[in-house]
C-alpha atoms as a PDB file:
ATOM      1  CA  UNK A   1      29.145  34.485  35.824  1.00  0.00           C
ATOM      2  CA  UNK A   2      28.133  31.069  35.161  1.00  0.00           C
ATOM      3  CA  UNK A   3      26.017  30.778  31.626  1.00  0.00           C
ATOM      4  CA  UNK A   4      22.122  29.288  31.857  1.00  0.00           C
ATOM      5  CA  UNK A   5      22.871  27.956  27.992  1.00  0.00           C
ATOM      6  CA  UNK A   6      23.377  24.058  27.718  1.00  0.00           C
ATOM      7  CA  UNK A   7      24.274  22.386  24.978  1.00  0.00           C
ATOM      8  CA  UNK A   8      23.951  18.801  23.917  1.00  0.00           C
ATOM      9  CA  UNK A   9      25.734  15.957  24.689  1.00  0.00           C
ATOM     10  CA  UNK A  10      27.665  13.590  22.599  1.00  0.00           C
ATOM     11  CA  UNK A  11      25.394  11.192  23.598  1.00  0.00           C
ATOM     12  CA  UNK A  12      22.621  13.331  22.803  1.00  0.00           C
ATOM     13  CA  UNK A  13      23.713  13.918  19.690  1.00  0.00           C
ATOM     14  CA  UNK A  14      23.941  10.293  18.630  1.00  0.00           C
ATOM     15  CA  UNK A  15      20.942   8.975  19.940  1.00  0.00           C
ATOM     16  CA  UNK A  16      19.315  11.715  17.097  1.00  0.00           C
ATOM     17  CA  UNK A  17      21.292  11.007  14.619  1.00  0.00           C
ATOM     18  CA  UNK A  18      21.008   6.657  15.129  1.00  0.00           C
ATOM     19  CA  UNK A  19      16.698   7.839  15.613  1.00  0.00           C
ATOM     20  CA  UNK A  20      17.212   9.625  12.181  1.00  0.00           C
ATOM     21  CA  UNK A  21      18.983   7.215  10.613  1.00  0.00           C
ATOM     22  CA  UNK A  22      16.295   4.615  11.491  1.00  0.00           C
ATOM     23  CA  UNK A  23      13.427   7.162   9.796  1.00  0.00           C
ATOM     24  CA  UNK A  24      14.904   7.093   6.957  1.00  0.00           C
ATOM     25  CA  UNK A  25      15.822   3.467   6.621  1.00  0.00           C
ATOM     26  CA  UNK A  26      12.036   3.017   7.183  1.00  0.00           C
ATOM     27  CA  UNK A  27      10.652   6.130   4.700  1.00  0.00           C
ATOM     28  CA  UNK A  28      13.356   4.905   1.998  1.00  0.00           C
ATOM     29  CA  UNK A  29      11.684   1.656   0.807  1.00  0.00           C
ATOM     30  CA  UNK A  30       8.187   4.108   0.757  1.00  0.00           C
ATOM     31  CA  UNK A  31       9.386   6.921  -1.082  1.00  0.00           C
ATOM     32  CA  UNK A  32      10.759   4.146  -3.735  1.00  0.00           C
ATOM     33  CA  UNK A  33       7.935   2.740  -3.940  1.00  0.00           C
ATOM     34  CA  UNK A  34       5.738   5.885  -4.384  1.00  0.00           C
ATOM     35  CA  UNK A  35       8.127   7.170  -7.113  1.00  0.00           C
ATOM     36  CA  UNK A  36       7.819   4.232  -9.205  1.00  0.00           C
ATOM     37  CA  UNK A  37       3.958   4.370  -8.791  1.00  0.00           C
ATOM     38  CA  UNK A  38       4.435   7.675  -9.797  1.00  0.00           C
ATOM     39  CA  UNK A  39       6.649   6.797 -12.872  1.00  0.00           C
ATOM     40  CA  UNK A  40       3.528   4.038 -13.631  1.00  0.00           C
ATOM     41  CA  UNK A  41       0.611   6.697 -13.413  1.00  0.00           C
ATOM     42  CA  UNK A  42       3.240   8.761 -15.955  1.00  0.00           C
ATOM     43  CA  UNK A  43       3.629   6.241 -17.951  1.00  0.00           C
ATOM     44  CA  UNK A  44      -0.446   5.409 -18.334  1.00  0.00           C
ATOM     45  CA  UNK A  45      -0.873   9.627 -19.082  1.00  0.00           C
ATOM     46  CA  UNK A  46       1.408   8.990 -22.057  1.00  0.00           C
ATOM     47  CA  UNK A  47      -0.409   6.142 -23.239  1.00  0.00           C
ATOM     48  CA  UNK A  48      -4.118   7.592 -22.758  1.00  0.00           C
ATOM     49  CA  UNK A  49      -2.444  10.212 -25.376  1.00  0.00           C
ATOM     50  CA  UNK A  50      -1.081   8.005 -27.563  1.00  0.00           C
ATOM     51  CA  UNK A  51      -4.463   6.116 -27.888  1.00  0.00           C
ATOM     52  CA  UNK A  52      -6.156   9.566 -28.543  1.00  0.00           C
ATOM     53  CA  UNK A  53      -3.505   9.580 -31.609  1.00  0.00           C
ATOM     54  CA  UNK A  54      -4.198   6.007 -32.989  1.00  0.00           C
ATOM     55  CA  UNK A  55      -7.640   6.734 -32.742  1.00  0.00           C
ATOM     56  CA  UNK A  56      -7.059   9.745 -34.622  1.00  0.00           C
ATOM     57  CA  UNK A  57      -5.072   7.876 -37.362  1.00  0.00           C
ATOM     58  CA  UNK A  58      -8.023   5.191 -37.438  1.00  0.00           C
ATOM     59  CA  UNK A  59     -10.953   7.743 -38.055  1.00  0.00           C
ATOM     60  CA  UNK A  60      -8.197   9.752 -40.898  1.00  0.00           C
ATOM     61  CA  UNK A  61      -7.661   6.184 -42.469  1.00  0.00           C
ATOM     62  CA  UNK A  62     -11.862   4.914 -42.804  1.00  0.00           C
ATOM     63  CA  UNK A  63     -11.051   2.921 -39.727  1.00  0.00           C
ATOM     64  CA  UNK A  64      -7.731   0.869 -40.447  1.00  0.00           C
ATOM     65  CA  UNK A  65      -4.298   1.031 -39.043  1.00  0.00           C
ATOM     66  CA  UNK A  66      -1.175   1.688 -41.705  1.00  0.00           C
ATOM     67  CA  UNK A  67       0.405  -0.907 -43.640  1.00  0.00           C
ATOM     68  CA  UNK A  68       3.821  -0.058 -43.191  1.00  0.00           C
ATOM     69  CA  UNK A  69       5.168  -1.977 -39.971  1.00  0.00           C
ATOM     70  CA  UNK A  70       8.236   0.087 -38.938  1.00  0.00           C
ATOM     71  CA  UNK A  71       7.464   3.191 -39.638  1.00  0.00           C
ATOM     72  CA  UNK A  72       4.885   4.174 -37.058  1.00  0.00           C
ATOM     73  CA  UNK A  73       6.812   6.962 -35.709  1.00  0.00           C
ATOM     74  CA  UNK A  74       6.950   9.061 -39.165  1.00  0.00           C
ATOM     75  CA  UNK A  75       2.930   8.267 -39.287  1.00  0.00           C
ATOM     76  CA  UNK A  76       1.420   9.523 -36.754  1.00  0.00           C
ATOM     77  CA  UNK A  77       4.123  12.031 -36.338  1.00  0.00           C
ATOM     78  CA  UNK A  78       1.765  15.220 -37.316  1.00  0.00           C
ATOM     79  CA  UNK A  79      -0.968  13.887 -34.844  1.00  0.00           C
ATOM     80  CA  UNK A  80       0.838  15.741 -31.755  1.00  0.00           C
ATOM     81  CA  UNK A  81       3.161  18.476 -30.807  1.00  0.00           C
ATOM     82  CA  UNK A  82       6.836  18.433 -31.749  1.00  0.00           C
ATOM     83  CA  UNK A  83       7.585  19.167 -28.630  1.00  0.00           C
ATOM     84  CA  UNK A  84       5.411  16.422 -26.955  1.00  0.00           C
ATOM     85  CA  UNK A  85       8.868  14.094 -26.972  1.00  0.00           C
ATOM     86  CA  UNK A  86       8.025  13.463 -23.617  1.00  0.00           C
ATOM     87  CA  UNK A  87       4.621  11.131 -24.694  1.00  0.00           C
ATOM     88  CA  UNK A  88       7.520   9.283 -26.177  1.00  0.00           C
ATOM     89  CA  UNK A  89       9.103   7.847 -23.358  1.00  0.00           C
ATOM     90  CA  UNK A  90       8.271   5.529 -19.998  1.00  0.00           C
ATOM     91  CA  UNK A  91       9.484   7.747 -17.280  1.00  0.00           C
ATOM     92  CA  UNK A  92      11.065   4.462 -15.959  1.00  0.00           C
ATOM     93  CA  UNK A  93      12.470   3.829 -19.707  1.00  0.00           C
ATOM     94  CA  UNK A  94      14.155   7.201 -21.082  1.00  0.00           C
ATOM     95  CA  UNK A  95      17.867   6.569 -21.722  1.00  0.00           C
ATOM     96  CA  UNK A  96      18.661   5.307 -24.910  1.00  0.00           C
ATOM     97  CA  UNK A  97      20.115   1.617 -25.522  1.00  0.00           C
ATOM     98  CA  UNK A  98      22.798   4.004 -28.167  1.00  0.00           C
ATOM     99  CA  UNK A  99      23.778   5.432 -24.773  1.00  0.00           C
ATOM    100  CA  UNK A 100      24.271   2.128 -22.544  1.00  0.00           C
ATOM    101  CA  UNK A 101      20.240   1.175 -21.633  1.00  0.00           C
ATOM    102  CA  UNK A 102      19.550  -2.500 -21.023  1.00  0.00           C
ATOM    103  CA  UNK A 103      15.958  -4.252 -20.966  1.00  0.00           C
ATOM    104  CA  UNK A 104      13.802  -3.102 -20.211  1.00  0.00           C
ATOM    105  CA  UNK A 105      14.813   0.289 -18.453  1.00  0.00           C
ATOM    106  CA  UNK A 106      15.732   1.470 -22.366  1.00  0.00           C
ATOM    107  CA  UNK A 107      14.575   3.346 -25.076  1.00  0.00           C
ATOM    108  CA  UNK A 108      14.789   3.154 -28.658  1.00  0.00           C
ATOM    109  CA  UNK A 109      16.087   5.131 -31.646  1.00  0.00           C
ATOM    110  CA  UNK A 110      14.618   4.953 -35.196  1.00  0.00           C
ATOM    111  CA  UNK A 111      18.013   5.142 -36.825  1.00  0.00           C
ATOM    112  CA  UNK A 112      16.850   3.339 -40.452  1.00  0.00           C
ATOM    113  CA  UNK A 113      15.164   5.083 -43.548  1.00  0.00           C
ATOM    114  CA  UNK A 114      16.631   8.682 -43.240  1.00  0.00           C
ATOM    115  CA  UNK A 115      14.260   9.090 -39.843  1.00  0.00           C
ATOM    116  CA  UNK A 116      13.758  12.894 -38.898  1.00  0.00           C
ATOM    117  CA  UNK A 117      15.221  14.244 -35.893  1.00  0.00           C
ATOM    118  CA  UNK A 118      13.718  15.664 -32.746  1.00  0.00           C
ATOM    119  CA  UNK A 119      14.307  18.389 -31.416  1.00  0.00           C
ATOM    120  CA  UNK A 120      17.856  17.978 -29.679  1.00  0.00           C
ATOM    121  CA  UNK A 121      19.018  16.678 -33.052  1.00  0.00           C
ATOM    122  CA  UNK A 122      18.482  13.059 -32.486  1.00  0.00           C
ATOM    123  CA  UNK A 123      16.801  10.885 -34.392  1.00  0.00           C
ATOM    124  CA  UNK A 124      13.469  10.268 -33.087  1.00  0.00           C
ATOM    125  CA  UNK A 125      13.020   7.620 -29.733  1.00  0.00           C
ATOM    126  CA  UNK A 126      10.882   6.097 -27.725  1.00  0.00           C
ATOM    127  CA  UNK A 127       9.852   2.846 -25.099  1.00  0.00           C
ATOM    128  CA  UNK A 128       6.764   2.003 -26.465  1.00  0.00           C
ATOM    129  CA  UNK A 129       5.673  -0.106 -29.088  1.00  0.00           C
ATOM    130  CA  UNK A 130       2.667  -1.411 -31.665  1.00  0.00           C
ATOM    131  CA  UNK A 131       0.946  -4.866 -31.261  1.00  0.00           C
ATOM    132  CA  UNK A 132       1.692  -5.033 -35.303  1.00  0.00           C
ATOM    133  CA  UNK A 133      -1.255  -7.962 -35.574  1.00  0.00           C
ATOM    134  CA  UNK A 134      -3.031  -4.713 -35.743  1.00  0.00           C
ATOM    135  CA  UNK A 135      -1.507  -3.522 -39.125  1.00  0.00           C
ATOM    136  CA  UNK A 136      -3.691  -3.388 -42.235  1.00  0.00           C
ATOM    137  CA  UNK A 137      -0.620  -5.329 -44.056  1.00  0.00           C
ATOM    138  CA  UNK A 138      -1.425  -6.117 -47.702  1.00  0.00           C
ATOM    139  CA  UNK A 139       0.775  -9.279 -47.109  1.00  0.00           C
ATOM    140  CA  UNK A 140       2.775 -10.655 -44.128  1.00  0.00           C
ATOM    141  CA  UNK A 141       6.216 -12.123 -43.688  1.00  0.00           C
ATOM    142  CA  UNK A 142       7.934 -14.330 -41.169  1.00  0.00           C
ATOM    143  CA  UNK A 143       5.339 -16.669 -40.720  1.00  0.00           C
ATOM    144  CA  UNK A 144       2.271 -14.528 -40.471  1.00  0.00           C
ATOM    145  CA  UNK A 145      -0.961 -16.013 -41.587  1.00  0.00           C
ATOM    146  CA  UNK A 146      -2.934 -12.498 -42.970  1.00  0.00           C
ATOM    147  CA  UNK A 147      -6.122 -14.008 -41.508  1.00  0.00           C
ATOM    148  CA  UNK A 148      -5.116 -13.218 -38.093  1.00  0.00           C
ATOM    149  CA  UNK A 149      -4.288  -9.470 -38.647  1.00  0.00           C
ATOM    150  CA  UNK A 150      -6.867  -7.372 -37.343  1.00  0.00           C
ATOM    151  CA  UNK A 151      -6.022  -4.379 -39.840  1.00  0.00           C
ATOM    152  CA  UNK A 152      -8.924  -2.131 -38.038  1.00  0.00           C
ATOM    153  CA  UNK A 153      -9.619  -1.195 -34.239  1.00  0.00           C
ATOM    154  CA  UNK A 154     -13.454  -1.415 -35.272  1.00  0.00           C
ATOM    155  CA  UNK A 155     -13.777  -5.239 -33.891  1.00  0.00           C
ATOM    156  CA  UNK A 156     -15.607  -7.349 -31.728  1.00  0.00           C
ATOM    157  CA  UNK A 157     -14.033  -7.164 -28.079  1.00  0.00           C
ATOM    158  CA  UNK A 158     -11.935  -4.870 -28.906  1.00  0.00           C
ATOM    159  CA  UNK A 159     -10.370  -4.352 -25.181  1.00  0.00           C
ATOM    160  CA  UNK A 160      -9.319  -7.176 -25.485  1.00  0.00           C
ATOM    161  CA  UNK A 161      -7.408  -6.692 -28.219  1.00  0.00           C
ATOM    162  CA  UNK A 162      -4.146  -5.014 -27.087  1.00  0.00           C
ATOM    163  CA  UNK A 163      -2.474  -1.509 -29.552  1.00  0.00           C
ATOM    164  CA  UNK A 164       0.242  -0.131 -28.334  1.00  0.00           C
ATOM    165  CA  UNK A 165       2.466  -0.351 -24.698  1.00  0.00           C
ATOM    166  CA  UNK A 166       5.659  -0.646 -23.382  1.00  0.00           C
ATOM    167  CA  UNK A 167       7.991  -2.211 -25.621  1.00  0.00           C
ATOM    168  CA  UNK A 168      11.845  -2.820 -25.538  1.00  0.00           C
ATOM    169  CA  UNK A 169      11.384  -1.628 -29.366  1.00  0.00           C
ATOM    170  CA  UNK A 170       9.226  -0.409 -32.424  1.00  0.00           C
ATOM    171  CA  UNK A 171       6.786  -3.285 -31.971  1.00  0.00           C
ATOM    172  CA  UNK A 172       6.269  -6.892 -31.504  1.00  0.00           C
ATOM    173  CA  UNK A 173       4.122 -10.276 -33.089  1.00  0.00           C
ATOM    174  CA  UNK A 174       3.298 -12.742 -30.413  1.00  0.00           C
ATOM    175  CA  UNK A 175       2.180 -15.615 -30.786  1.00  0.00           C
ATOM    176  CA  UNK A 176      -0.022 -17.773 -28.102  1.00  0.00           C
ATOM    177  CA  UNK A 177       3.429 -20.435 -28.297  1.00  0.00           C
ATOM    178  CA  UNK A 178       5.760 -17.970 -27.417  1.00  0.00           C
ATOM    179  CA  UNK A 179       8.365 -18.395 -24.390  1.00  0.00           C
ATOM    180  CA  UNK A 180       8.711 -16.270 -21.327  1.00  0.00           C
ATOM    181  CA  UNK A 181      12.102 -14.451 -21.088  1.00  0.00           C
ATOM    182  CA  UNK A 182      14.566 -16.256 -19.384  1.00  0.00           C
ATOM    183  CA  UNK A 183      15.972 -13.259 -17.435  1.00  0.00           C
ATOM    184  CA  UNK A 184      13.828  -9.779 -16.883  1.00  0.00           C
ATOM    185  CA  UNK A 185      16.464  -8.522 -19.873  1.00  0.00           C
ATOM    186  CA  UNK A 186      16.031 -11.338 -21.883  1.00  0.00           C
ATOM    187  CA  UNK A 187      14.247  -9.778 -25.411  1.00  0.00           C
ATOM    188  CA  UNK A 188      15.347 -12.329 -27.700  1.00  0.00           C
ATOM    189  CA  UNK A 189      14.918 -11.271 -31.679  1.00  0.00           C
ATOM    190  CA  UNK A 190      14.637  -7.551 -30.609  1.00  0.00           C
ATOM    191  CA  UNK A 191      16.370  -6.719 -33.306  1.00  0.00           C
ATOM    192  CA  UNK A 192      15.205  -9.289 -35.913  1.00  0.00           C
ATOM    193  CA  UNK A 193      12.992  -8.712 -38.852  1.00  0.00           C
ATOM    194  CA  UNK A 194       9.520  -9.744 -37.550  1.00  0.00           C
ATOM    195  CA  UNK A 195       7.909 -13.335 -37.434  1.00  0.00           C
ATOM    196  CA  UNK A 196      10.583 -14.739 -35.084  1.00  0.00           C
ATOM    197  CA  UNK A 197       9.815 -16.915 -31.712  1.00  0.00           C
ATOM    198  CA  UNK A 198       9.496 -15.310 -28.611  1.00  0.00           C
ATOM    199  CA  UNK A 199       8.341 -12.134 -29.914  1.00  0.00           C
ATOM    200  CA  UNK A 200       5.868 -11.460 -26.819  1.00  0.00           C
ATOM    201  CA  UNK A 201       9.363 -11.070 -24.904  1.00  0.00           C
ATOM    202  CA  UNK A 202       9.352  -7.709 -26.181  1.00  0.00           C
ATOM    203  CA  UNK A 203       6.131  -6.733 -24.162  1.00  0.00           C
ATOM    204  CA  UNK A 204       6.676  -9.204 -21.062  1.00  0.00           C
ATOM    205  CA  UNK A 205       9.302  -6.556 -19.403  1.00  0.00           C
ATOM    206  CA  UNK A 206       9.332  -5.702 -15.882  1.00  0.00           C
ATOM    207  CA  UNK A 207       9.133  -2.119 -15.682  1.00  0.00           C
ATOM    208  CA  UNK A 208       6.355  -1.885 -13.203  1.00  0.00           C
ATOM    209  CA  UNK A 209       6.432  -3.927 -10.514  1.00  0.00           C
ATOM    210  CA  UNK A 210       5.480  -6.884 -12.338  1.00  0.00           C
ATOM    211  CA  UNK A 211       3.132  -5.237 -14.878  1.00  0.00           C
ATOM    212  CA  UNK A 212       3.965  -3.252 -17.918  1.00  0.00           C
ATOM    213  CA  UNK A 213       0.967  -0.468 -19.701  1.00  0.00           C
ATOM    214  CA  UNK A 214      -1.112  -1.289 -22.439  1.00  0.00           C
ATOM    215  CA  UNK A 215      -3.783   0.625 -24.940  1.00  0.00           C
ATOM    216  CA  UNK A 216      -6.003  -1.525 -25.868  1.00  0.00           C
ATOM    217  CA  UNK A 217      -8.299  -0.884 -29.569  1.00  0.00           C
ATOM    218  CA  UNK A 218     -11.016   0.638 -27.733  1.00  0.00           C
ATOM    219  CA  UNK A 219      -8.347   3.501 -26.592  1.00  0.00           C
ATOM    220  CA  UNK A 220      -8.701   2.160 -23.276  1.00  0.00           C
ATOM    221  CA  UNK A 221      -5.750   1.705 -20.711  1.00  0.00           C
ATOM    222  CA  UNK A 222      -4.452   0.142 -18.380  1.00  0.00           C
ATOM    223  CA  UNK A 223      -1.792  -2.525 -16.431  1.00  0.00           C
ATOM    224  CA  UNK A 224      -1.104  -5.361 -17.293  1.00  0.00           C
ATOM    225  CA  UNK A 225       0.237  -8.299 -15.237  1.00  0.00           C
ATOM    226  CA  UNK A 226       3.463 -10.175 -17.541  1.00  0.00           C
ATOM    227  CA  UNK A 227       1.773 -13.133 -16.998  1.00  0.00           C
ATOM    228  CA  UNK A 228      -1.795 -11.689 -18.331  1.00  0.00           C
ATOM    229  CA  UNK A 229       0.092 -11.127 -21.657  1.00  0.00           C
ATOM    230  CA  UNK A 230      -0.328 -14.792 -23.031  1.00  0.00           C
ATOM    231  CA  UNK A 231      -4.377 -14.631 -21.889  1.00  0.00           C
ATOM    232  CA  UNK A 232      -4.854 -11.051 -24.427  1.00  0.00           C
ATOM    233  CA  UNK A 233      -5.923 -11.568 -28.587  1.00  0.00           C
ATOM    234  CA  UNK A 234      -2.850  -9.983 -29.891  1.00  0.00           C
ATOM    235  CA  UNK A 235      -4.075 -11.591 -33.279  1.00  0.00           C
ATOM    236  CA  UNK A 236      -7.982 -13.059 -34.239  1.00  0.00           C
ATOM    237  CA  UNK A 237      -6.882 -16.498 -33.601  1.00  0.00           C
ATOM    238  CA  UNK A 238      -4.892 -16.394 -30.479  1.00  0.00           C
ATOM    239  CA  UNK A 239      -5.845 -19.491 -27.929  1.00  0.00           C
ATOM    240  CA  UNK A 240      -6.462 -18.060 -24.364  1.00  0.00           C
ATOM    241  CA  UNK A 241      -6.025 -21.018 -23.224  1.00  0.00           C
ATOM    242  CA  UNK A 242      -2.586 -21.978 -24.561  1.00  0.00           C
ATOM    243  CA  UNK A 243      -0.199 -23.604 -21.566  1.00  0.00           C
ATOM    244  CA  UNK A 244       0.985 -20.458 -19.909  1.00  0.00           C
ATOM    245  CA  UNK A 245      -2.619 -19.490 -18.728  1.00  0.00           C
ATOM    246  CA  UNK A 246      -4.393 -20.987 -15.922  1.00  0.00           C
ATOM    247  CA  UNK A 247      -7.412 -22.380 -18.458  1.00  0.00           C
ATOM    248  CA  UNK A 248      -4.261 -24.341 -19.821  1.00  0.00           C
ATOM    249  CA  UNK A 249      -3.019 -25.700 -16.680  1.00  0.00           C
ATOM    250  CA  UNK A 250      -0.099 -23.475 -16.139  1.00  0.00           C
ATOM    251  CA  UNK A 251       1.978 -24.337 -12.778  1.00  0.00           C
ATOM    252  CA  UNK A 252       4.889 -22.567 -11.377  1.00  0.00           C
ATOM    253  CA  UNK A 253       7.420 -25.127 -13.234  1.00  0.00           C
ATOM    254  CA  UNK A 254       6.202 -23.447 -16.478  1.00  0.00           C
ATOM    255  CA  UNK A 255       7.479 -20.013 -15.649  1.00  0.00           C
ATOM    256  CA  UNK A 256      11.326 -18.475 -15.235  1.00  0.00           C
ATOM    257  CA  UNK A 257      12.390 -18.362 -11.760  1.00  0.00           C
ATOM    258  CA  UNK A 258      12.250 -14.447 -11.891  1.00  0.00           C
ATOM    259  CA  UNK A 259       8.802 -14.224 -13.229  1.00  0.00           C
ATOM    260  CA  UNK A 260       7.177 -17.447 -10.506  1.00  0.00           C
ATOM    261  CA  UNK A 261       6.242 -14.355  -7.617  1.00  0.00           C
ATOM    262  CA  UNK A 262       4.158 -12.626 -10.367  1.00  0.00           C
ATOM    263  CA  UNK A 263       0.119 -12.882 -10.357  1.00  0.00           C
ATOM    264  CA  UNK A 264      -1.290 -16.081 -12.700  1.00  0.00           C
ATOM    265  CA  UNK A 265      -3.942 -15.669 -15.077  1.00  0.00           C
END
């Protein structure tokens, strides 16, 4: 009895495999792109939380930011869960430079002054970090000039003026004269004491698609282009105008070779 099933061909079978193999060599560079927009809406969630915090700290404090400049994380500890760790951490930033992380895909571990740990036993880390202009510093070091510290989030154009955002570590001081990074995991001084050059490398890292997240001191959020970062007040008298902006007559020359595709400002 001859059988009415047929089955398929060799030839059959690779003309669906080569079609499927072309699908997904077409959905790949989607899906990619859609997780790390995904990672970047994350990433903005976290920081719309951690501007409810500072602005929590602010009203506890008659307006003003601590004094103390690295020891944020012990602060405003009590102002969310303990098991929030998550709020911590840029979904596109959470393994730990202790455990092999580069710049800026790596997150940081308060390690100094007998830090507490979290709840896996570590001490406590995270990828973000504080403009620290914004401390209420009863001096400064490094450099500073105490005029320029805003101390208080209660200030004229204050969104502007940016908080707290991805960092490569506990915080940063720009200044308007600062240098791009050379290479996207270039963060000179991110280990130094404060007050160094090149500080605003700590903030210009490429962790989404040419932007990185910012809260700004009216609790706002939102992306910022690396470029943008040298037009924002990180201190009251930063020039928005200085030679990396377009007011200043930036040109392509002026930028790393990595950073020339991103947007001017």
């Amino acid at each position: 009895m001859r059988s009415n099933h047929k089955a398929f061909t060799l030839i059959e079978l690779l003309v669906v495999i080569a079609v499927i193999a072309i699908l997904m060599a077409i959905l790949m560079p989607a899906l990619q792109r859609v997780r790390k927009q995904a990672a970047a809406v994350a990433c903005q969630s976290n920081l719309h939380q951690w501007g409810l915090i500072w602005a929590m700290y602010t009203q506890d404090h008659d307006g003003y930011f601590p004094t103390a400049v690295l020891t944020w994380r012990d602060l405003v500890k009590n102002y969310h869960k303990d098991d929030d760790q998550k709020i911590t951490l840029c979904p596109r930033a959470t393994k730990l430079y202790t455990d092999g992380a580069v710049p800026p895909f790596g997150a940081w571990e308060q390690t100094w002054g007998g830090a507490e740990l979290d709840s896996t036993g570590r001490p406590y880390a995270s990828s973000y970090g504080i403009n620290q202009w914004v401390y209420d510093a009863p001096q400064v070091v490094g450099g500073r000039i105490h005029e320029q510290i805003w101390r208080t989030a209660n200030v004229k154009n204050a969104g502007e003026v940016p908080c707290f955002g991805d960092c490569a570590i506990t915080g940063a001081t720009p200044n308007d004269t600062d240098e791009p990074p050379a290479r996207p995991d270039d963060v000179d001084y991110v280990w130094g004491q404060g007050g160094g050059p090149n500080e605003i490398r700590r903030f210009c890292m490429n962790r989404h698609e040419g932007n990185m997240n910012m809260v700004f001191l009216d609790w706002s959020v939102r992306k910022v282009g690396l470029k943008e970062l040298w037009t924002l007040k990180f201190h009251r008298t930063w020039n928005t105008a200085n030679r990396f902006t377009l007011a200043g007559g930036v040109t392509a020359d002026d930028w790393p070779q990595w950073m020339r595709r991103f947007k001017d400002y």
